[in-house]
PDB file of N, CA and C in Angstrom:
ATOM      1  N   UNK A   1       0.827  -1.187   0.000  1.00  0.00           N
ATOM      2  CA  UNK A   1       0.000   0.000   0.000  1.00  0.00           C
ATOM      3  C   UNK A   1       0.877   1.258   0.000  1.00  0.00           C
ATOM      4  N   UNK A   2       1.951   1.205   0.639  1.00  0.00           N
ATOM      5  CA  UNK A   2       3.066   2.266   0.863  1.00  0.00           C
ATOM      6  C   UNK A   2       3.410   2.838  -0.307  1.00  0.00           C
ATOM      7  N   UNK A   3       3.735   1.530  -1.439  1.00  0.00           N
ATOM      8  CA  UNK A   3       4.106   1.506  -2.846  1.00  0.00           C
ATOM      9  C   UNK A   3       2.838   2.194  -3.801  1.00  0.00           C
ATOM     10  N   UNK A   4       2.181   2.030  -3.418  1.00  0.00           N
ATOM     11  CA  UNK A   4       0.565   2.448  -4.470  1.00  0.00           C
ATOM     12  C   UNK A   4       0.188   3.672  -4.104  1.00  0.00           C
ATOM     13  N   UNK A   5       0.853   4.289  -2.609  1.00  0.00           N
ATOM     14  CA  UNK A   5       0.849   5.910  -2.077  1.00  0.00           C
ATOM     15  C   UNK A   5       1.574   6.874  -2.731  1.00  0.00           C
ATOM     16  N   UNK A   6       2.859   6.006  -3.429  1.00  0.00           N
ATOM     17  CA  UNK A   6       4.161   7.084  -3.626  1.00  0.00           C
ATOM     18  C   UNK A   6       4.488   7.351  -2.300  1.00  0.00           C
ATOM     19  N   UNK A   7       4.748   6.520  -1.318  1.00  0.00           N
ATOM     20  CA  UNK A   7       5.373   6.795  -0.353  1.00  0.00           C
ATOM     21  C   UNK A   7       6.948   5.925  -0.171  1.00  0.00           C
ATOM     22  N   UNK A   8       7.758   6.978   0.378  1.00  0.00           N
ATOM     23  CA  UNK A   8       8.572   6.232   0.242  1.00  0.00           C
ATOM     24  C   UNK A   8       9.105   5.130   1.544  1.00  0.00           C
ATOM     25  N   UNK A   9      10.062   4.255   1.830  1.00  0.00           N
ATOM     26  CA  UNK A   9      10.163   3.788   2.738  1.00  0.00           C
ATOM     27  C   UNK A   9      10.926   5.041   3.717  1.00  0.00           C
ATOM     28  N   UNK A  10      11.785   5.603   3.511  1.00  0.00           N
ATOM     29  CA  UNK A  10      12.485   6.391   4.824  1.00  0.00           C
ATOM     30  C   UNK A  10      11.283   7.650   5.112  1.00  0.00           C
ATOM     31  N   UNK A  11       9.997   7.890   3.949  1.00  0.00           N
ATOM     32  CA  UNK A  11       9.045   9.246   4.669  1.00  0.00           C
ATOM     33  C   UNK A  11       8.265   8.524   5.651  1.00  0.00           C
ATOM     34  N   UNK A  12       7.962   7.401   5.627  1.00  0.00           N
ATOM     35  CA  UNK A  12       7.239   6.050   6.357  1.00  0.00           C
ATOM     36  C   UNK A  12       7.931   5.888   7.432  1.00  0.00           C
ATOM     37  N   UNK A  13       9.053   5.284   7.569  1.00  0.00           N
ATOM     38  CA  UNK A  13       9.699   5.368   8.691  1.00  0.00           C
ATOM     39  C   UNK A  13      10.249   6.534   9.510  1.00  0.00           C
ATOM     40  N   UNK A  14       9.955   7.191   9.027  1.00  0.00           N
ATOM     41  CA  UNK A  14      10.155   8.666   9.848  1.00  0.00           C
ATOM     42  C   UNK A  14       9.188   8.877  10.646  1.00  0.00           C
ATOM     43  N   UNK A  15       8.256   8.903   9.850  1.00  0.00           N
ATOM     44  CA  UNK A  15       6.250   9.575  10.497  1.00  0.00           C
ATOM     45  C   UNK A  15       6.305   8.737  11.645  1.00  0.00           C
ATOM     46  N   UNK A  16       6.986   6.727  11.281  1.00  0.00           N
ATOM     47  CA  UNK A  16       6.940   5.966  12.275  1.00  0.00           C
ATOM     48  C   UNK A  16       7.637   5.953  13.587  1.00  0.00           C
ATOM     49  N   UNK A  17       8.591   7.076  13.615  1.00  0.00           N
ATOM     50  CA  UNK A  17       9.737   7.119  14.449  1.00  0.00           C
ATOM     51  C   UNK A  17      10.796   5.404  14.403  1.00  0.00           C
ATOM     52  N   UNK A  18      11.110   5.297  13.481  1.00  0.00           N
ATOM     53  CA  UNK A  18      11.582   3.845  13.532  1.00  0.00           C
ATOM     54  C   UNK A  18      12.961   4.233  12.169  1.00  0.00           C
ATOM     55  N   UNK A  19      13.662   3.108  12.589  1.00  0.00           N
ATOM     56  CA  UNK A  19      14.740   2.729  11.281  1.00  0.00           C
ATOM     57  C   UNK A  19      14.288   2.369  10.072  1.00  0.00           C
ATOM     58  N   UNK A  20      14.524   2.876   8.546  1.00  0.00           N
ATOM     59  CA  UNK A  20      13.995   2.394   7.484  1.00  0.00           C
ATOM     60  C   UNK A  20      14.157   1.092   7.630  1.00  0.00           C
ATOM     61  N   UNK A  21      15.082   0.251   7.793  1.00  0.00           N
ATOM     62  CA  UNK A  21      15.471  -1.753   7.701  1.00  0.00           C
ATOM     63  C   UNK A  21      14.287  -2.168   8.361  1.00  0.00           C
ATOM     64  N   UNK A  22      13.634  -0.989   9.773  1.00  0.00           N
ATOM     65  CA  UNK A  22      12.789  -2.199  10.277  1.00  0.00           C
ATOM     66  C   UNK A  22      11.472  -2.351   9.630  1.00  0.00           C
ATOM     67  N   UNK A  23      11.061  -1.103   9.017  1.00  0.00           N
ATOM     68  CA  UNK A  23       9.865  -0.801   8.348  1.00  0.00           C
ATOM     69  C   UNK A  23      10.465  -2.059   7.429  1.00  0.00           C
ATOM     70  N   UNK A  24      11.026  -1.978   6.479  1.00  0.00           N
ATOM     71  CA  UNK A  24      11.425  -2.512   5.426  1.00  0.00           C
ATOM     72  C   UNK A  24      11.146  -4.319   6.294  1.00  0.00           C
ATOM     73  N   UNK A  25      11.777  -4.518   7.162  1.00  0.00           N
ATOM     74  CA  UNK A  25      11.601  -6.025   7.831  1.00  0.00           C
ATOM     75  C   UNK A  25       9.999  -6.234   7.675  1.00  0.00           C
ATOM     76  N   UNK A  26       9.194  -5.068   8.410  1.00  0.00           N
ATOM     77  CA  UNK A  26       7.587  -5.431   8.571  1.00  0.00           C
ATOM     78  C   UNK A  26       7.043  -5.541   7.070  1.00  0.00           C
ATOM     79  N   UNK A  27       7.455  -4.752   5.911  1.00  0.00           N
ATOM     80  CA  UNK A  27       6.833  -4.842   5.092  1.00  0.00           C
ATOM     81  C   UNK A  27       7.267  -6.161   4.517  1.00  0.00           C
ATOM     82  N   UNK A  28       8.184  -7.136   4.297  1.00  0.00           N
ATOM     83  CA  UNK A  28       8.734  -8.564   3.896  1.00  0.00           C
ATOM     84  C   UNK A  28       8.080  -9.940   5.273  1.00  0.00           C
ATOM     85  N   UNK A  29       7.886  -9.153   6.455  1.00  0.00           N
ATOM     86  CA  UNK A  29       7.154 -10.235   7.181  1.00  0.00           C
ATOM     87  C   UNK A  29       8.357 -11.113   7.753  1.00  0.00           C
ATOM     88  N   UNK A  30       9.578 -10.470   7.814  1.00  0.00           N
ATOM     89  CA  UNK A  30      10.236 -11.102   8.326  1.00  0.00           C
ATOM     90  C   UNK A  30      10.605 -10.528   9.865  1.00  0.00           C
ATOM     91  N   UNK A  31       9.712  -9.464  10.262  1.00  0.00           N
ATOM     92  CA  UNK A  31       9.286  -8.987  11.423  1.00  0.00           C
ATOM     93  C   UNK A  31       8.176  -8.614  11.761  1.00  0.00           C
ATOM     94  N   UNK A  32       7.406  -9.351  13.226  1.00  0.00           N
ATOM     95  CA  UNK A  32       6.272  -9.211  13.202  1.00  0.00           C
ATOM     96  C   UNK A  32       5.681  -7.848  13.734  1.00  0.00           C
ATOM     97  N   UNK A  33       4.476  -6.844  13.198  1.00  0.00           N
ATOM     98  CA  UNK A  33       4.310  -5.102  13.652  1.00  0.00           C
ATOM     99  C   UNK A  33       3.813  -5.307  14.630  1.00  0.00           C
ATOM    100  N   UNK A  34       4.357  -4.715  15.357  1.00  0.00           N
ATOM    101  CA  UNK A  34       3.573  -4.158  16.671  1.00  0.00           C
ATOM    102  C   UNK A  34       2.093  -3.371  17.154  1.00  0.00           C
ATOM    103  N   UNK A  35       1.534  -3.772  17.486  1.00  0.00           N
ATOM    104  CA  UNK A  35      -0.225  -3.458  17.460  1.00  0.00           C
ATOM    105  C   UNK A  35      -0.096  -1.502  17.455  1.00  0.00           C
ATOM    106  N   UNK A  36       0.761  -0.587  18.068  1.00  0.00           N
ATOM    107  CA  UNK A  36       0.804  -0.140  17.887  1.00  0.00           C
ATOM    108  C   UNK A  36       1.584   1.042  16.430  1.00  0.00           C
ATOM    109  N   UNK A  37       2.185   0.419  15.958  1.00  0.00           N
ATOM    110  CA  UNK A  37       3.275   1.193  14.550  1.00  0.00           C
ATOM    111  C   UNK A  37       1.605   0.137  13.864  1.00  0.00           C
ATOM    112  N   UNK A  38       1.028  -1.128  13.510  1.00  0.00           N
ATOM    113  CA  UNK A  38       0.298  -1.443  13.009  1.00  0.00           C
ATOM    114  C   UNK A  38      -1.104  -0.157  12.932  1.00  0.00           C
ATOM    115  N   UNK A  39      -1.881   0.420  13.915  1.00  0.00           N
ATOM    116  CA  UNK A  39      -2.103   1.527  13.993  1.00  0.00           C
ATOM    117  C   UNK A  39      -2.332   2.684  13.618  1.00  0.00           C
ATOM    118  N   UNK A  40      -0.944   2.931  13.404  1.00  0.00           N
ATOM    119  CA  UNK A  40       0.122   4.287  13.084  1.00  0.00           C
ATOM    120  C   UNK A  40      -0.195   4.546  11.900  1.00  0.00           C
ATOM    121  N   UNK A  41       0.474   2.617  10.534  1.00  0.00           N
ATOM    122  CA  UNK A  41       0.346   2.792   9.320  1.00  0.00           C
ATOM    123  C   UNK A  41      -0.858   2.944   9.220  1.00  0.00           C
ATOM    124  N   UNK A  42      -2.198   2.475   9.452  1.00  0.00           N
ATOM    125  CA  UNK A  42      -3.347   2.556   9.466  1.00  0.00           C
ATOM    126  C   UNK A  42      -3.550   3.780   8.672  1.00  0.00           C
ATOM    127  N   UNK A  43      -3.336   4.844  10.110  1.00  0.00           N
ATOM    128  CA  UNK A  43      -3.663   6.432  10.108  1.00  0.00           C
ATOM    129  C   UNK A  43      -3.094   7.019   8.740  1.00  0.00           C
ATOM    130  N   UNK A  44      -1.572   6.660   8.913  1.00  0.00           N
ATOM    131  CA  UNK A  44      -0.519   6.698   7.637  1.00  0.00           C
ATOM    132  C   UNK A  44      -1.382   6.726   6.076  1.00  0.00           C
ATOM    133  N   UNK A  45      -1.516   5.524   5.578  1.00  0.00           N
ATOM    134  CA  UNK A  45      -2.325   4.979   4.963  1.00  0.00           C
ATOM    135  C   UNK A  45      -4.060   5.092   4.520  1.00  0.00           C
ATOM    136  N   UNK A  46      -4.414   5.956   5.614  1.00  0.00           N
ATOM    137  CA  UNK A  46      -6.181   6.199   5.631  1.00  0.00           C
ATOM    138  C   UNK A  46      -6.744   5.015   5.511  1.00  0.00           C
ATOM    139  N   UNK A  47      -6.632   4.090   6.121  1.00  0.00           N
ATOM    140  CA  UNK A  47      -6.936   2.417   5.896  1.00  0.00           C
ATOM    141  C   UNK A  47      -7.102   2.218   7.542  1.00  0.00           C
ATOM    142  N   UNK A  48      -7.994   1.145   7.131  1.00  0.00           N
ATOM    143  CA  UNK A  48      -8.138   0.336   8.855  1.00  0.00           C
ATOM    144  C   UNK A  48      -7.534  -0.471   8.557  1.00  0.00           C
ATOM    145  N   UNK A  49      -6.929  -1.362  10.513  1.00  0.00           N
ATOM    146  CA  UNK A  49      -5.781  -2.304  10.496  1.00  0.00           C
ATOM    147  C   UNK A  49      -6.408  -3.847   9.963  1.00  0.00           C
ATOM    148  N   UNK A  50      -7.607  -3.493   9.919  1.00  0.00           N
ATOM    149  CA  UNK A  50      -8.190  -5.286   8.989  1.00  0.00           C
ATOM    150  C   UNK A  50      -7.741  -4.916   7.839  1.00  0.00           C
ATOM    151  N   UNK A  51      -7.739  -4.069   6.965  1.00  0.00           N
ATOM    152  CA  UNK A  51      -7.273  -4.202   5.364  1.00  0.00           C
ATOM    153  C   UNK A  51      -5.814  -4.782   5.435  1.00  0.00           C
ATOM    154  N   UNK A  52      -5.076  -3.769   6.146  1.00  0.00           N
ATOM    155  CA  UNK A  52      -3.659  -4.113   5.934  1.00  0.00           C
ATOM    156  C   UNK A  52      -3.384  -5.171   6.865  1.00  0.00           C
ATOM    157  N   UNK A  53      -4.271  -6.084   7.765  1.00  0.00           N
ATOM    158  CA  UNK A  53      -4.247  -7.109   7.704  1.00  0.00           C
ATOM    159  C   UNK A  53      -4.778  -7.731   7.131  1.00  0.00           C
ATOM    160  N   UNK A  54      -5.257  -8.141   5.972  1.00  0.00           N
ATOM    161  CA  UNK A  54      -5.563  -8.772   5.108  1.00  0.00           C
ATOM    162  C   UNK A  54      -7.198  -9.177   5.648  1.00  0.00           C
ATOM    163  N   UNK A  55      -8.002  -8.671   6.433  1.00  0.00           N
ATOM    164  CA  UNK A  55      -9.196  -9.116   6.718  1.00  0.00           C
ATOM    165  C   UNK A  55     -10.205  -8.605   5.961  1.00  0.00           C
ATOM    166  N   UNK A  56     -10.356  -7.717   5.423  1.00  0.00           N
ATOM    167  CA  UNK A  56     -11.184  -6.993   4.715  1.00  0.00           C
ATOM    168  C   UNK A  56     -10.552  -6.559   3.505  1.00  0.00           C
ATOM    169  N   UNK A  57     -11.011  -6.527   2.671  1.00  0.00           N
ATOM    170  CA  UNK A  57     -10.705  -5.632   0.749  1.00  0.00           C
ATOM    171  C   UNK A  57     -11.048  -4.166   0.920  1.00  0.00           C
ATOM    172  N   UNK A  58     -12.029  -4.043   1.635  1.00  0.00           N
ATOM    173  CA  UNK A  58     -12.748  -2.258   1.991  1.00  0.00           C
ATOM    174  C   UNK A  58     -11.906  -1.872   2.111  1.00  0.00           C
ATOM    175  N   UNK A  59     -10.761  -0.908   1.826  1.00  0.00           N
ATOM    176  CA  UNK A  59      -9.817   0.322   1.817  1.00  0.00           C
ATOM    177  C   UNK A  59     -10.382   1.321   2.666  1.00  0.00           C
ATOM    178  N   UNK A  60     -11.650   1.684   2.589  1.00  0.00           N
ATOM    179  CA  UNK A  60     -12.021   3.055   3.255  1.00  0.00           C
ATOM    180  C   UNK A  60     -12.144   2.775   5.058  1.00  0.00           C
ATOM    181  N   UNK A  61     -11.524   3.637   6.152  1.00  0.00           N
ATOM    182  CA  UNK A  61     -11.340   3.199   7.217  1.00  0.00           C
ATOM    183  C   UNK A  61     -13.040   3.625   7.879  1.00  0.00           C
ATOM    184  N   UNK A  62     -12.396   2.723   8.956  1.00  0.00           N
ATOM    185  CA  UNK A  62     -13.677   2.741   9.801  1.00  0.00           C
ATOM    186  C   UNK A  62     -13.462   4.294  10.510  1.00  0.00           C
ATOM    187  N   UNK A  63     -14.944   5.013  10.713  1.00  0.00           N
ATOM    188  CA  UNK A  63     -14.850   6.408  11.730  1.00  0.00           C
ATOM    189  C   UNK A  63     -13.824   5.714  12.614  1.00  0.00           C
ATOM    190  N   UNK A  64     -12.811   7.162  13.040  1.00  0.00           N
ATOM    191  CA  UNK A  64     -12.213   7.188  14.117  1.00  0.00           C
ATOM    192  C   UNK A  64     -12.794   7.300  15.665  1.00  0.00           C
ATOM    193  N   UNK A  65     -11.856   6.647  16.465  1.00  0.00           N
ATOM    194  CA  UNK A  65     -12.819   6.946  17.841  1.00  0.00           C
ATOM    195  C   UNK A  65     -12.015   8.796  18.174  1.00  0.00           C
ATOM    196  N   UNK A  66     -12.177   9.140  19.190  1.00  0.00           N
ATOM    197  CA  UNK A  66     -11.674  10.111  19.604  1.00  0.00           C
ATOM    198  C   UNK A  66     -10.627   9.783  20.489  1.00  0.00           C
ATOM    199  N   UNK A  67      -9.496  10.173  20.668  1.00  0.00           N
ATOM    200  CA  UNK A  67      -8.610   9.465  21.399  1.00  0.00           C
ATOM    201  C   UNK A  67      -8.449  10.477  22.430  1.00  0.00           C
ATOM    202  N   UNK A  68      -8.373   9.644  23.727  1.00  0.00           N
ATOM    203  CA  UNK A  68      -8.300  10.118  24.876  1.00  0.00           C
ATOM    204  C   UNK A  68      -6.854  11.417  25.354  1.00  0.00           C
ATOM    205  N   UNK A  69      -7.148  12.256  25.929  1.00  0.00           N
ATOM    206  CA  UNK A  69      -5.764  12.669  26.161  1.00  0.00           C
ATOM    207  C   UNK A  69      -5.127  13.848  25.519  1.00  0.00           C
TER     208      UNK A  69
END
């Protein structure tokens, strides 16, 4: 999805506060995301975390809640 944004991996890993290699690890699956950076890309992305987990095809995210704080 990152790829179909024109996003690149180091503007991604930035927004993520993280190392490009590890983004780069999560996107190959040879590291598993953390419920939170999972999330993050969500927001990133305008996608809910079922698409980019593969649970749903719907692209368009679910309303946001309001986040506390």
């Amino acid at each position: 999805m990152r790829a179909d944004l024109d996003l690149t991996q180091k503007y991604v890993a930035q927004k993520l506060k993280i190392a490009q290699n590890t983004l780069s690890q999560y996107e190959l699956g040879d590291r598993n995301i953390p419920n939170e950076i999972l999330v993050q890309l969500a927001e990133i992305y305008n996608t809910s975390t079922d698409y980019l987990l593969g649970l749903t095809d719907e692209k368009t995210p679910y309303p946001r809640a309001k986040r506390k704080g």
